[in-house]
N, C-alpha and C. Protein backbone atom coordinates (compact mmCIF):
# COMPACT_ATOMS: atom_id res chain seq x y z
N UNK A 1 -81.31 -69.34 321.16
CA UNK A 1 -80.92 -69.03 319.79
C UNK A 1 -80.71 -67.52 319.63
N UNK A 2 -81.86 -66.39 320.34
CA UNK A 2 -81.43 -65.44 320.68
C UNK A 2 -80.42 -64.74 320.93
N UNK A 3 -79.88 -65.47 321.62
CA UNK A 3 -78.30 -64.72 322.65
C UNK A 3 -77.33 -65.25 321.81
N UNK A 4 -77.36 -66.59 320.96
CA UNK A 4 -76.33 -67.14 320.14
C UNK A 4 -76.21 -66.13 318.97
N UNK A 5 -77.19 -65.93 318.83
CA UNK A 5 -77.20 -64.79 317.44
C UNK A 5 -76.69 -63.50 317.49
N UNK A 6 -76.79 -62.91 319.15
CA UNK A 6 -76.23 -61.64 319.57
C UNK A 6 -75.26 -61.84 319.49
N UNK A 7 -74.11 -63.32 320.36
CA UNK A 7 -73.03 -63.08 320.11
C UNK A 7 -72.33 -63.24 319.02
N UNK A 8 -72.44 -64.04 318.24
CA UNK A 8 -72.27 -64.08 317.02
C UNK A 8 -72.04 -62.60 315.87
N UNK A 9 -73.29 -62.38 315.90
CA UNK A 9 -73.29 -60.74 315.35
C UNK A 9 -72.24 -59.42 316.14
N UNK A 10 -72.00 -59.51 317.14
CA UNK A 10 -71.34 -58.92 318.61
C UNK A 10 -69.80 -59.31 317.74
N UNK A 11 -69.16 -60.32 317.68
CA UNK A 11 -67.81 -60.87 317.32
C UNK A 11 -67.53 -60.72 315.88
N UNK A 12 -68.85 -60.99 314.87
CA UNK A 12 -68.41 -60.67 313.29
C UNK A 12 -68.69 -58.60 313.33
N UNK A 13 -69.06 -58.09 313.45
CA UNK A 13 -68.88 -56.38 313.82
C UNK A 13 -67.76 -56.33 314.71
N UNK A 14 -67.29 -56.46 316.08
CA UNK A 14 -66.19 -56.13 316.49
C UNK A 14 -64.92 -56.74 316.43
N UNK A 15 -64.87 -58.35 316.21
CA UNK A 15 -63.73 -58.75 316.75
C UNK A 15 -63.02 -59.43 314.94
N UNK A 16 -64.56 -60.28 314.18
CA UNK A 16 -63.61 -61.02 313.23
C UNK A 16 -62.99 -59.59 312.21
N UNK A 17 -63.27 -58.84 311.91
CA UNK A 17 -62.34 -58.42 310.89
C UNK A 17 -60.76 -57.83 310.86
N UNK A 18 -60.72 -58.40 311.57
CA UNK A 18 -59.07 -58.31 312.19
C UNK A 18 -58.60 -59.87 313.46
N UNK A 19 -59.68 -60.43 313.72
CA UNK A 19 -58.99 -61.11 314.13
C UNK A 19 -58.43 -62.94 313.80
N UNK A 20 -59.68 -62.92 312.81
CA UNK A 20 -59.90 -63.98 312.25
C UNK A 20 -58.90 -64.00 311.02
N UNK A 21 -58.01 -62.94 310.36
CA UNK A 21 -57.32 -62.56 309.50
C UNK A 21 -56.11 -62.94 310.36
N UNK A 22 -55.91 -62.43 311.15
CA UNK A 22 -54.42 -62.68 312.04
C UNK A 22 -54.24 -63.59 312.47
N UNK A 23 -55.72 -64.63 312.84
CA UNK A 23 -55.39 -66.32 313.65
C UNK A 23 -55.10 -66.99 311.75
N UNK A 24 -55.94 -66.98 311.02
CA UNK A 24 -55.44 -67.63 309.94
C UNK A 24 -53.83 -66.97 309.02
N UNK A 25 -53.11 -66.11 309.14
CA UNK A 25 -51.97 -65.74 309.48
C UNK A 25 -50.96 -66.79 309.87
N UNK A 26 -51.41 -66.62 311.15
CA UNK A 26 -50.58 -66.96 312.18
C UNK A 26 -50.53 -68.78 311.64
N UNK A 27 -51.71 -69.20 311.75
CA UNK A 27 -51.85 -70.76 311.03
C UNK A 27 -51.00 -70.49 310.00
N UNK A 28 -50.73 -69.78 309.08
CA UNK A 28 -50.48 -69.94 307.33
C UNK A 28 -48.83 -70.06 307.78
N UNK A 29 -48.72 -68.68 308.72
CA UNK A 29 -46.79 -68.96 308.73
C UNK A 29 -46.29 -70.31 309.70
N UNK A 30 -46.84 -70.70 310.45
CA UNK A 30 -46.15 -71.83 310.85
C UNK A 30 -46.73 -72.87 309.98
N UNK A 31 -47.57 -73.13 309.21
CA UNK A 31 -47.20 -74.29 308.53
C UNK A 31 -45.77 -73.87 307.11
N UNK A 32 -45.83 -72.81 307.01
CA UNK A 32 -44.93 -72.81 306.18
C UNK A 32 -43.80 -72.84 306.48
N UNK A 33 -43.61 -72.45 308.17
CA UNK A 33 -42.38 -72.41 308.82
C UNK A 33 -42.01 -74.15 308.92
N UNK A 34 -43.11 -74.97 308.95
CA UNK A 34 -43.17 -76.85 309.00
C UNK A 34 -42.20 -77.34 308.08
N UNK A 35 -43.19 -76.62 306.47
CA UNK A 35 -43.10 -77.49 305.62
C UNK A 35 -41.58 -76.62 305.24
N UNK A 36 -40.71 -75.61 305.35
CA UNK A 36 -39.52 -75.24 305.14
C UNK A 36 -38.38 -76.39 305.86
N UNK A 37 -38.86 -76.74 306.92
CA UNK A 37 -38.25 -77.32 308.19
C UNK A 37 -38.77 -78.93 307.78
N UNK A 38 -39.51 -78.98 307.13
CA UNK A 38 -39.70 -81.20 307.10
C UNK A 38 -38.80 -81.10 305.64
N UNK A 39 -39.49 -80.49 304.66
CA UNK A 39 -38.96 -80.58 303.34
C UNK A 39 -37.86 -79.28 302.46
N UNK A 40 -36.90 -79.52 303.47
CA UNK A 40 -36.03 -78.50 302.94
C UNK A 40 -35.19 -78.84 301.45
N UNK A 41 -34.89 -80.25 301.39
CA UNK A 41 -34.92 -80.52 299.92
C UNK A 41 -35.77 -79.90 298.75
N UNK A 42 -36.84 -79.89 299.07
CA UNK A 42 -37.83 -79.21 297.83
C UNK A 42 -37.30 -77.45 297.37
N UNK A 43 -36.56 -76.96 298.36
CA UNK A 43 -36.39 -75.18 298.59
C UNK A 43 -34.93 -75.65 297.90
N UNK A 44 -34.01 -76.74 298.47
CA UNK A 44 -32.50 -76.25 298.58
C UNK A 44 -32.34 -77.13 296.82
N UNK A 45 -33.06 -78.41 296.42
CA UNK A 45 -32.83 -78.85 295.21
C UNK A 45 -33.55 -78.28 293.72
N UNK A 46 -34.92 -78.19 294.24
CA UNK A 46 -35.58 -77.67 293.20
C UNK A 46 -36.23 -76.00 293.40
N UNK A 47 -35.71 -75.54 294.42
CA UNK A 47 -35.95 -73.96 294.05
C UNK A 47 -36.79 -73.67 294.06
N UNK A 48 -37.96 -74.44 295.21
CA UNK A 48 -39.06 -73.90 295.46
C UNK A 48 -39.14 -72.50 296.09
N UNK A 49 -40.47 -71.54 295.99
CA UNK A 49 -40.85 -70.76 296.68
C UNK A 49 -41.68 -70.54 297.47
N UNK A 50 -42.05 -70.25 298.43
CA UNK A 50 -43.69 -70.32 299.47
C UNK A 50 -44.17 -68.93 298.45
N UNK A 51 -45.46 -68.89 298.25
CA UNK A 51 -46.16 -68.07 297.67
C UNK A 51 -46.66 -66.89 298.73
N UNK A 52 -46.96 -65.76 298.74
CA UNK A 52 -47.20 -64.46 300.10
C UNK A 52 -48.97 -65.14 300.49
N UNK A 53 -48.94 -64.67 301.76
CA UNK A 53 -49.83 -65.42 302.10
C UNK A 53 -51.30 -64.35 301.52
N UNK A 54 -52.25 -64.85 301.36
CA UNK A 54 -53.65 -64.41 300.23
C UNK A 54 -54.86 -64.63 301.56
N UNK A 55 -55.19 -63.54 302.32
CA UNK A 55 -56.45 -63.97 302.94
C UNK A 55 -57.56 -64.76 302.40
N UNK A 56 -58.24 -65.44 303.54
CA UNK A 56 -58.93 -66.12 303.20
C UNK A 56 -60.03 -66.69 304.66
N UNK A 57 -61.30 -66.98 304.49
CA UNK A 57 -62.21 -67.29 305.33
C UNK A 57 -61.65 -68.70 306.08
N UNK A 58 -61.40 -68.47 307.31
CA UNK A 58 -60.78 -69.26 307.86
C UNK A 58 -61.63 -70.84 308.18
N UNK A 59 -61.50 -72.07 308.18
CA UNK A 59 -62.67 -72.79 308.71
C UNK A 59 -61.92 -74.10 309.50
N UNK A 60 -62.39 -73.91 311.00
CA UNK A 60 -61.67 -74.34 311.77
C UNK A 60 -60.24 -74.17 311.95
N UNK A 61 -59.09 -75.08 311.94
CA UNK A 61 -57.85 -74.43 311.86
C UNK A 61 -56.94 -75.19 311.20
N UNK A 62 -57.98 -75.06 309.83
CA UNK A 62 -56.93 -75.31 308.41
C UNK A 62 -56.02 -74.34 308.11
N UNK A 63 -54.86 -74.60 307.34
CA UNK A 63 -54.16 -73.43 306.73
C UNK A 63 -53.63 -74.11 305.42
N UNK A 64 -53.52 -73.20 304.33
CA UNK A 64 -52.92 -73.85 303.35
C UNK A 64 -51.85 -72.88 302.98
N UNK A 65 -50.68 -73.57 302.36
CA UNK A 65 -49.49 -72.75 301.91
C UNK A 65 -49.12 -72.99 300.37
N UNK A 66 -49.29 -72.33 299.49
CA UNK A 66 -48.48 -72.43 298.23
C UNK A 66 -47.47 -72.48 297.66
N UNK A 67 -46.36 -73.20 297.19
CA UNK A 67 -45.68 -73.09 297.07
C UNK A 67 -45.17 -73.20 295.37
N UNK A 68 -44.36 -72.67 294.79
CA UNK A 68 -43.73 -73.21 293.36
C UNK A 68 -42.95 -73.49 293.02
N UNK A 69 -42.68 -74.70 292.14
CA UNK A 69 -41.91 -75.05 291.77
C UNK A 69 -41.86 -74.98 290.17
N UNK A 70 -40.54 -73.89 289.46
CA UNK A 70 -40.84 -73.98 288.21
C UNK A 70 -42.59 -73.46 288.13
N UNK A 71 -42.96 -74.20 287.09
CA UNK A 71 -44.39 -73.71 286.50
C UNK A 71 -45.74 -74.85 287.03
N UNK A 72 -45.11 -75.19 288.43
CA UNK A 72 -45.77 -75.79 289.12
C UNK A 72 -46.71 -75.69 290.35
N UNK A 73 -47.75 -75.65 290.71
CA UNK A 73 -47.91 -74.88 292.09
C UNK A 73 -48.08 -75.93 293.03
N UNK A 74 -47.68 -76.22 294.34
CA UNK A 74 -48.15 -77.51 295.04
C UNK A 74 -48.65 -76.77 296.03
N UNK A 75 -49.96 -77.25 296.69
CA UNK A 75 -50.36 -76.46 297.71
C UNK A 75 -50.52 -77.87 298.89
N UNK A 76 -49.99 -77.15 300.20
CA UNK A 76 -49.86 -78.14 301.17
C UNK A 76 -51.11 -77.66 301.82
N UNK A 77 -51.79 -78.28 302.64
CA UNK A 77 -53.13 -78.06 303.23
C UNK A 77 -52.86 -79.11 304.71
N UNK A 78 -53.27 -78.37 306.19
CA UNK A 78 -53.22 -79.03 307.01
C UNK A 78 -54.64 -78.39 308.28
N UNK A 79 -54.81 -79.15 308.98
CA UNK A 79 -55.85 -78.82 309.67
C UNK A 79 -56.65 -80.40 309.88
N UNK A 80 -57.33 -80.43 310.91
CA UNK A 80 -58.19 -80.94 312.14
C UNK A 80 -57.63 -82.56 311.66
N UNK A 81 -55.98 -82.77 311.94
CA UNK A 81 -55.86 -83.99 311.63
C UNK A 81 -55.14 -84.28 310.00
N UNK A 82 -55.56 -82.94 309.42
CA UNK A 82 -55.58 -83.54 308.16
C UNK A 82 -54.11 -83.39 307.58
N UNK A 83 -53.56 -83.90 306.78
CA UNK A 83 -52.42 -83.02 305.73
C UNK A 83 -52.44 -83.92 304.18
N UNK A 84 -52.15 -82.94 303.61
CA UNK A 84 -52.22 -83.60 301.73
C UNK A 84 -51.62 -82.10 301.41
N UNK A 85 -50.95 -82.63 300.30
CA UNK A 85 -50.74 -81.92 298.90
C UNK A 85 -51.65 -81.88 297.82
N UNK A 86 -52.16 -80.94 297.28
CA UNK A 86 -52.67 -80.81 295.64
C UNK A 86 -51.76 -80.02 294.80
N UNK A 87 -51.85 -80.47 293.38
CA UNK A 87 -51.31 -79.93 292.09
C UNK A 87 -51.84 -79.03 291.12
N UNK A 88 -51.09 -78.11 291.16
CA UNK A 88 -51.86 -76.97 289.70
C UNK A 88 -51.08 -76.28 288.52
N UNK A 89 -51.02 -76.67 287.62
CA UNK A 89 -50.30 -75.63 286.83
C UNK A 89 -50.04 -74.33 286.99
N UNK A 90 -48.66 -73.84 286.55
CA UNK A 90 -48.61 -72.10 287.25
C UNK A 90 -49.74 -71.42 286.21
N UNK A 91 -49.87 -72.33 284.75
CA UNK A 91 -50.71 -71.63 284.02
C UNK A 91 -52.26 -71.29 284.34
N UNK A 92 -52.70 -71.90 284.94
CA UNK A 92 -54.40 -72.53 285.36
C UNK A 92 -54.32 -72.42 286.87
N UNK A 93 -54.00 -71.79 287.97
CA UNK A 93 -54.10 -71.81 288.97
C UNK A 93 -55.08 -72.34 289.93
N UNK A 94 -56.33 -72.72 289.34
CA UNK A 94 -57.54 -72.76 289.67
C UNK A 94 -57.48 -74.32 289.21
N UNK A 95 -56.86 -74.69 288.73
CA UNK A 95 -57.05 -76.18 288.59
C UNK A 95 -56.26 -77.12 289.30
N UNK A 96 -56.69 -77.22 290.94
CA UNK A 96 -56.10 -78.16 291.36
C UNK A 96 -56.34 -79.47 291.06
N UNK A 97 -55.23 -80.35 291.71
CA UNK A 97 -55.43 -81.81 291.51
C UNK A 97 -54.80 -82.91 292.94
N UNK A 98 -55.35 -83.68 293.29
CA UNK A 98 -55.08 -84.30 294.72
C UNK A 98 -53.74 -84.27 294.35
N UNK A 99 -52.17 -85.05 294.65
CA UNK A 99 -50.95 -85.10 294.47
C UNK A 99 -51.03 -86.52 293.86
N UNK A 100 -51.81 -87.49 294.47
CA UNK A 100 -51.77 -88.87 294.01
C UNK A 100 -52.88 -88.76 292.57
N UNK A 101 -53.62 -88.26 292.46
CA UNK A 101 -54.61 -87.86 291.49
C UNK A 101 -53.49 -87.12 290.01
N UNK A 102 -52.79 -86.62 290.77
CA UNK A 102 -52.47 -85.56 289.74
C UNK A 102 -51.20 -87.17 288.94
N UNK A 103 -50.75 -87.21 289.92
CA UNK A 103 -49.42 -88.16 289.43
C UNK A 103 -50.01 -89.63 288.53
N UNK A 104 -51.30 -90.07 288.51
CA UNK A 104 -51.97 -90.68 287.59
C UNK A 104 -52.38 -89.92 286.72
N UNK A 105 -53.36 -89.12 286.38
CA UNK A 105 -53.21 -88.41 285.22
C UNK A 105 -52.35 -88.42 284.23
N UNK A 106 -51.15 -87.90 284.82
CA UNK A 106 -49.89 -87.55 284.30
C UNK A 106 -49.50 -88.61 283.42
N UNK A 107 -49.39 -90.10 284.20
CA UNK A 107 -49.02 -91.20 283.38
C UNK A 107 -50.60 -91.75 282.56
N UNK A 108 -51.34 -90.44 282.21
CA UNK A 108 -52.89 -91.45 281.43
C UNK A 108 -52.94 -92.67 281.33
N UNK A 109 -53.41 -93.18 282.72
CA UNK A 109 -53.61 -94.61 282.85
C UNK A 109 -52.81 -95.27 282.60
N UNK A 110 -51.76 -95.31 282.46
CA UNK A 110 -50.46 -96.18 282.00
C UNK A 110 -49.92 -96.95 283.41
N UNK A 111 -50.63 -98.32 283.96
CA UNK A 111 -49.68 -98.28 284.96
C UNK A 111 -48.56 -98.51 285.25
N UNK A 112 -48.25 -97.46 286.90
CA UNK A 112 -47.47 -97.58 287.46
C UNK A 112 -46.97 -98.49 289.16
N UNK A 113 -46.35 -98.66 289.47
CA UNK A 113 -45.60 -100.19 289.83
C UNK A 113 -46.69 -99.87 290.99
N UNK A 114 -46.91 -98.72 292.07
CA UNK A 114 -48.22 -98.40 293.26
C UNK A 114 -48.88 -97.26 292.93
N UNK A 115 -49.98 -97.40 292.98
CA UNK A 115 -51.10 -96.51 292.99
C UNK A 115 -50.62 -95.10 293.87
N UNK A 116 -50.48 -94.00 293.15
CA UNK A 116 -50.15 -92.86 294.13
C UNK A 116 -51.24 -92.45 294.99
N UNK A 117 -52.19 -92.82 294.32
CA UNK A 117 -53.60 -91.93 294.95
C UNK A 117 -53.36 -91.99 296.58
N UNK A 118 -52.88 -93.17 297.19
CA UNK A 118 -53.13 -93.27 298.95
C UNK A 118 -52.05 -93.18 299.26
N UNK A 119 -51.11 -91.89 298.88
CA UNK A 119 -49.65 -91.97 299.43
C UNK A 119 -50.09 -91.39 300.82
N UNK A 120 -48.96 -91.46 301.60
CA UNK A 120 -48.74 -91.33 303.04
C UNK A 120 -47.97 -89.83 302.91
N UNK A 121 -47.67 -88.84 303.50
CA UNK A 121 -46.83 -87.89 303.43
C UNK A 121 -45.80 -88.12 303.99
N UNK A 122 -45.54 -89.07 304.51
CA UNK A 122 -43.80 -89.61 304.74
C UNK A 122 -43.22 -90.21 303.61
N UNK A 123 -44.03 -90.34 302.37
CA UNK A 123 -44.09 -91.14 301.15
C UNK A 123 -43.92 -89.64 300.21
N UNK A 124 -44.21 -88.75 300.63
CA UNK A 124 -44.23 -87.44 299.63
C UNK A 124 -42.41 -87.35 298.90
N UNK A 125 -41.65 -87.05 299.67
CA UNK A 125 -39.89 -86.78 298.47
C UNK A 125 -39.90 -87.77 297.60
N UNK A 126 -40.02 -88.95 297.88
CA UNK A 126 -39.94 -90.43 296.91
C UNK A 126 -40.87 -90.34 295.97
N UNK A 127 -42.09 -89.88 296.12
CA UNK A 127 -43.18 -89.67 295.38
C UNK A 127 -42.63 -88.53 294.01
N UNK A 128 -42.85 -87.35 294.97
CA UNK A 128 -42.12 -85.91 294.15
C UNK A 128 -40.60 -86.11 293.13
N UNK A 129 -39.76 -87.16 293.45
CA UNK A 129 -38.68 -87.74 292.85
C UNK A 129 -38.73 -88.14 291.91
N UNK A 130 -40.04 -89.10 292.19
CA UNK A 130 -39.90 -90.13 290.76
C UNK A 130 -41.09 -89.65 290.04
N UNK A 131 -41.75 -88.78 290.37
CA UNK A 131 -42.59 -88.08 289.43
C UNK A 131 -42.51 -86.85 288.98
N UNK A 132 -41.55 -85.87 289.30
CA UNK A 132 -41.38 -84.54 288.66
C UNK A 132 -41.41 -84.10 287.78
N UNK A 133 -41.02 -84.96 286.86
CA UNK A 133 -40.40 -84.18 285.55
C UNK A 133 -41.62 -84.93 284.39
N UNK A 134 -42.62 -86.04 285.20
CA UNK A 134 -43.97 -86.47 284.53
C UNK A 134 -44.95 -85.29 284.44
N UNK A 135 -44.95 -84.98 285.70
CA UNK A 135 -45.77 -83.86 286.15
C UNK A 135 -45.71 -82.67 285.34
N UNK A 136 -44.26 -81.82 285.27
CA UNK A 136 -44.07 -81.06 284.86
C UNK A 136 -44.55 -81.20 283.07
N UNK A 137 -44.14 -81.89 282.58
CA UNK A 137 -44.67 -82.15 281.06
C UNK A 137 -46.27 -82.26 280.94
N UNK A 138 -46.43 -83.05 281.62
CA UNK A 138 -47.86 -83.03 281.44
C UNK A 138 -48.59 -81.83 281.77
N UNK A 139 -48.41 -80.96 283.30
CA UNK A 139 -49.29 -79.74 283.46
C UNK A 139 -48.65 -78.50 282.79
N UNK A 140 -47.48 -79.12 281.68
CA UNK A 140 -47.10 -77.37 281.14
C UNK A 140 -48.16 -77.29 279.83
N UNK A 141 -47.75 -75.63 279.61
CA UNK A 141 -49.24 -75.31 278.59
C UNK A 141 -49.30 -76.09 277.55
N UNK A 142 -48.32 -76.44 276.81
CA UNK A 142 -48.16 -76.77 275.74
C UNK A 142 -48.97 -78.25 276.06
N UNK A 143 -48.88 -79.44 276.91
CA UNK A 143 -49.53 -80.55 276.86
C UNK A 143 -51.33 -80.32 277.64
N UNK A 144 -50.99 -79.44 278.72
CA UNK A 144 -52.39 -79.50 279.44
C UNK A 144 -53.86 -78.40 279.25
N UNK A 145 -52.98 -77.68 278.16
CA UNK A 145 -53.42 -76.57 277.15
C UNK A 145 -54.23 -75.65 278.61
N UNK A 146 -55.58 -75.04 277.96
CA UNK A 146 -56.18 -74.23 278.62
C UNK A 146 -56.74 -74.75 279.88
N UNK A 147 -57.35 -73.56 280.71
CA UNK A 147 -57.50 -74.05 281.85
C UNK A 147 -58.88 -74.44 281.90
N UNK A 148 -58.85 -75.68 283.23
CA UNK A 148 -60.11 -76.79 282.54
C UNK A 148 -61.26 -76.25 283.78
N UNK A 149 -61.05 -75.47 285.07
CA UNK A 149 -61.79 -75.13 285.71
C UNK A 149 -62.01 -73.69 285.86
N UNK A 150 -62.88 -73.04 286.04
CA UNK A 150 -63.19 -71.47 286.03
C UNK A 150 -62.78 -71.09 287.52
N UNK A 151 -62.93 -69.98 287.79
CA UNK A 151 -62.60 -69.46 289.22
C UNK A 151 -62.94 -69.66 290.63
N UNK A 152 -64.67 -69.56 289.76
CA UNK A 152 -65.12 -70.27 291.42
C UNK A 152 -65.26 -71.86 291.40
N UNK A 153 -64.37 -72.14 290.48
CA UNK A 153 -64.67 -73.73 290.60
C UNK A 153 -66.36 -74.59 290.50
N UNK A 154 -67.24 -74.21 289.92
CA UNK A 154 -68.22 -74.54 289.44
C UNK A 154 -68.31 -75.37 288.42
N UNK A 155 -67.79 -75.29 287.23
CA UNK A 155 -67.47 -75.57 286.10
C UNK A 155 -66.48 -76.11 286.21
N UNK A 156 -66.67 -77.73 285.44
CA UNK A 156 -65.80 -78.51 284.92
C UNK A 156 -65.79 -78.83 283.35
N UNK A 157 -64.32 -78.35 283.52
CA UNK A 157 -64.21 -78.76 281.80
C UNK A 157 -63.83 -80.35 281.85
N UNK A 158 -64.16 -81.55 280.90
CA UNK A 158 -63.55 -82.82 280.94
C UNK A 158 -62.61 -82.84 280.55
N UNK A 159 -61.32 -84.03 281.00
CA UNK A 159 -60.01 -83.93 280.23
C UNK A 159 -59.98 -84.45 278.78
């Protein structure tokens, strides 16, 4: 436990503060270089933007990319296996929402013909298609008013 602790301490003093910044980097631009290259519809129809990349404590070799649409933020998230989208208003940044989570909301329980919650991400354009312009109404200020989570995400406001 000794020697684990030396090296440990040894790598956060010499090596992570520059290097652990540049491997999560390096993660952040190729997924954004992915998601430019799978979903170029989202950039060439609706005028998305990738957001500049925002350091952050790396854990394992997740990366997440932001992107906007309009007054929308979708953040793609990938790592150890994983990939999903979440939803946030451009107003409330801090209030994400799963993509299938968010797209129920939107219709307040009203159902719809499949449950978004367990979409597939080969299921994401068809998804984003027929729900855009739900989304957009619902997370703009005027319907989703103030923001319902604080910064460090501690605090939940109820809907």
């Amino acid at each position: 436990m000794l020697c684990g602790a030396l090296i440990s301490s040894v790598y956060n003093v010499v090596f992570a503060w520059w290097l652990d910044r540049w491997t999560s980097k390096g993660l952040w631009a190729r997924l954004e270089r992915d998601i430019k290259k799978d979903y170029p519809w989202l950039f060439e129809r609706y005028g998305a933007r990738a957001l500049p990349f925002k350091p952050y404590r790396q854990v394992l070799d997740y990366a997440n990319v932001t992107v906007a649409v309009d007054d929308l933020l979708f953040q793609f998230t990938r790592g150890h296996g994983d990939f999903h989208v979440s939803v946030a208003p451009g107003h409330a940044p801090h209030d994400w929402y799963d993509f299938g989570e968010a797209i129920d909301l939107a219709y307040n329980k009203e159902p719809i013909r499949a449950s978004a919650r367990n979409y597939k991400m080969s299921d994401f354009q068809q998804l984003f298609e027929a729900h855009i312009e739900r989304l957009r109404v619902f997370f703009s200020e005027a319907v989703y008013g103030e923001p319902r989570r604080d910064k460090s995400m501690k605090k939940l406001i109820p809907l």
